[in-house]
Protein backbone atom coordinates (compact mmCIF):
# COMPACT_ATOMS: atom_id res chain seq x y z
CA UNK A 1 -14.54 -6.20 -11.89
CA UNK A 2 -13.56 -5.02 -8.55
CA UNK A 3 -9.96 -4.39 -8.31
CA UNK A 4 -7.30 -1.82 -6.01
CA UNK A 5 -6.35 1.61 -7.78
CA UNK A 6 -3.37 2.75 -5.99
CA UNK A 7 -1.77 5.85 -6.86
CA UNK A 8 0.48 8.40 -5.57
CA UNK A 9 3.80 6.97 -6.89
CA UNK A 10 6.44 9.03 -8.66
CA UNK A 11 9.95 9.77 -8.65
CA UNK A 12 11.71 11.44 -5.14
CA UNK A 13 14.94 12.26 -3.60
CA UNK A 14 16.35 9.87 -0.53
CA UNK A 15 14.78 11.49 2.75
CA UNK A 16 11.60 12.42 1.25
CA UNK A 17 8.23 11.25 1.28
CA UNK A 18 5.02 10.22 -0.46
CA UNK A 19 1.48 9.13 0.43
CA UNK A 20 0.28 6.31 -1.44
CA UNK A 21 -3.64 5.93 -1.88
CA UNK A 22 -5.63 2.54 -2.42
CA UNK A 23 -9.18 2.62 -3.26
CA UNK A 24 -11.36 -0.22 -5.09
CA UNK A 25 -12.18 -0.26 -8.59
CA UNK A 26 -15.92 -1.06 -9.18
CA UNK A 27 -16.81 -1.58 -5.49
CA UNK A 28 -15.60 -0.03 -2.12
CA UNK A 29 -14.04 -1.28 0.52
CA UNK A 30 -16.46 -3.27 3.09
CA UNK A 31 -16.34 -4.38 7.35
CA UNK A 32 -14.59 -7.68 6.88
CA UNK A 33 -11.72 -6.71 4.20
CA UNK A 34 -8.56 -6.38 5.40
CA UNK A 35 -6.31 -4.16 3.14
CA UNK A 36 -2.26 -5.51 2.94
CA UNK A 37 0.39 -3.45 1.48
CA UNK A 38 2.95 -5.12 -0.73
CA UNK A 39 5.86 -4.32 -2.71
CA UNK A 40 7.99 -5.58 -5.46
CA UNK A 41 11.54 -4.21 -6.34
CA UNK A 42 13.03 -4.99 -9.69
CA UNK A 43 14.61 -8.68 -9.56
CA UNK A 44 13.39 -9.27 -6.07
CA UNK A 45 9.84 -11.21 -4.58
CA UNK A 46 7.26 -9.20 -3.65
CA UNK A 47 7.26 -8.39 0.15
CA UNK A 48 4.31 -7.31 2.31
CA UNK A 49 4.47 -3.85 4.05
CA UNK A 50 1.69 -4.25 6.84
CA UNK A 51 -1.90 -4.44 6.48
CA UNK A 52 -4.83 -2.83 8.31
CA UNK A 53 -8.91 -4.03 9.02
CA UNK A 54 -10.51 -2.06 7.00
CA UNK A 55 -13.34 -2.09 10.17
CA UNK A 56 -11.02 -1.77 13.24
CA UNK A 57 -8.74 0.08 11.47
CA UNK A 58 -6.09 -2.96 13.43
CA UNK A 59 -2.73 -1.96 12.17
CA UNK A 60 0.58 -4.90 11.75
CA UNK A 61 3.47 -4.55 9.59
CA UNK A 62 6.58 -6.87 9.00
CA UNK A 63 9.39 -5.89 10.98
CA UNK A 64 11.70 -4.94 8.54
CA UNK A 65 8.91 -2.47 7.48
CA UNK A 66 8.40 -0.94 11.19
CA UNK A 67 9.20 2.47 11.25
CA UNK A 68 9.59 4.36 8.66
CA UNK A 69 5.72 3.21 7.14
CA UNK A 70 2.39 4.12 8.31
CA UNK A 71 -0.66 2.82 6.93
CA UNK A 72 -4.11 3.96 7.77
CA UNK A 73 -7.21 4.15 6.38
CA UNK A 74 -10.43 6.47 6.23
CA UNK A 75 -13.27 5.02 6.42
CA UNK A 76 -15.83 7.75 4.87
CA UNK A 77 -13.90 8.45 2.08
CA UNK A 78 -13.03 4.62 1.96
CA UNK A 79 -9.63 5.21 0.80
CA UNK A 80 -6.55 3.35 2.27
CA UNK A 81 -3.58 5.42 2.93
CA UNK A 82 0.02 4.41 2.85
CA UNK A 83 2.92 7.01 4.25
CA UNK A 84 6.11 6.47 2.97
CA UNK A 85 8.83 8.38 5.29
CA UNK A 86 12.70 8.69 4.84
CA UNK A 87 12.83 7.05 1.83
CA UNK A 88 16.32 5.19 0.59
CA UNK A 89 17.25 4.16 -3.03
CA UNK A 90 16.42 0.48 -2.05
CA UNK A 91 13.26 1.32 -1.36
CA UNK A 92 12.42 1.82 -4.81
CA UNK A 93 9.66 -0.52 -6.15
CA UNK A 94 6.16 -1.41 -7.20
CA UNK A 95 4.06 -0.98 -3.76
CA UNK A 96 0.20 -2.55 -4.23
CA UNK A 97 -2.76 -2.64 -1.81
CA UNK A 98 -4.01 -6.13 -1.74
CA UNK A 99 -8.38 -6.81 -0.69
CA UNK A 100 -8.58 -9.53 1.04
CA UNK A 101 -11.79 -10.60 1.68
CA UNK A 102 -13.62 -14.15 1.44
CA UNK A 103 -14.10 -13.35 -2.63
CA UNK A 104 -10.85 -13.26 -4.66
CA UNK A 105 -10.19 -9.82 -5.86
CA UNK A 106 -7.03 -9.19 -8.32
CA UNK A 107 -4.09 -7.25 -8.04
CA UNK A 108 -3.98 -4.02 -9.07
CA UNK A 109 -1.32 -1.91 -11.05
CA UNK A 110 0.56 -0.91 -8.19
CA UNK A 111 2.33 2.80 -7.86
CA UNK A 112 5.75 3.16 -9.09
CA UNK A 113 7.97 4.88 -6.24
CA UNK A 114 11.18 5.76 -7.45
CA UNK A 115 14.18 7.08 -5.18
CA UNK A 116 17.16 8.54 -6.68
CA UNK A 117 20.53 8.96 -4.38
């Protein structure tokens, strides 16, 4: 079953950061998928981050996410990348990458990122 495995969450200080990783779980990443980060904080709807082509390499995110995240991806190792700068308490939460691509693929696990004041 193909599937994201992010990883790369854990448990940091406000004003530091983490790289999140996103790679697919019985397959690899192909031209047409576009990879979207999400994420979910406790009591709240999951919100999307930004996404990238995984061909292009075509970069958005949501404007309340411009700034302080960077997501990028590498396609040889194909491997998404998500950098997570300046982190504040609120942004702790579940962050996912999400395949899209004309086949449904499933969520994944997410990686827990956890920012204590």
């Amino acid at each position: 079953q193909v599937q994201p495995a992010e990883s790369g969450g854990g448990v940091v200080q406000a004003g530091d950061s983490l790289t999140l990783s996103c790679s697919v779980s019985g397959g690899t990443f192909v031209g047409d998928d576009m990879v979207a980060w999400y994420r979910q904080a406790p009591g709240k709807e999951r919100e999307v981050i930004g996404t990238i082509t995984w061909d292009a390499g075509s970069r958005h995110y949501a404007d309340s996410m411009r700034g302080r995240f960077t997501n990028y991806r590498n396609y040889h190792e194909n491997r998404a990348w998500l950098d997570l700068n300046g982190l504040k308490p609120w942004d702790t939460a579940i962050y996912y990458c999400n395949i899209q691509r004309s086949s449904v693929v499933d969520w994944g696990q997410g990686a827990q990122v956890t920012v204590s004041s």
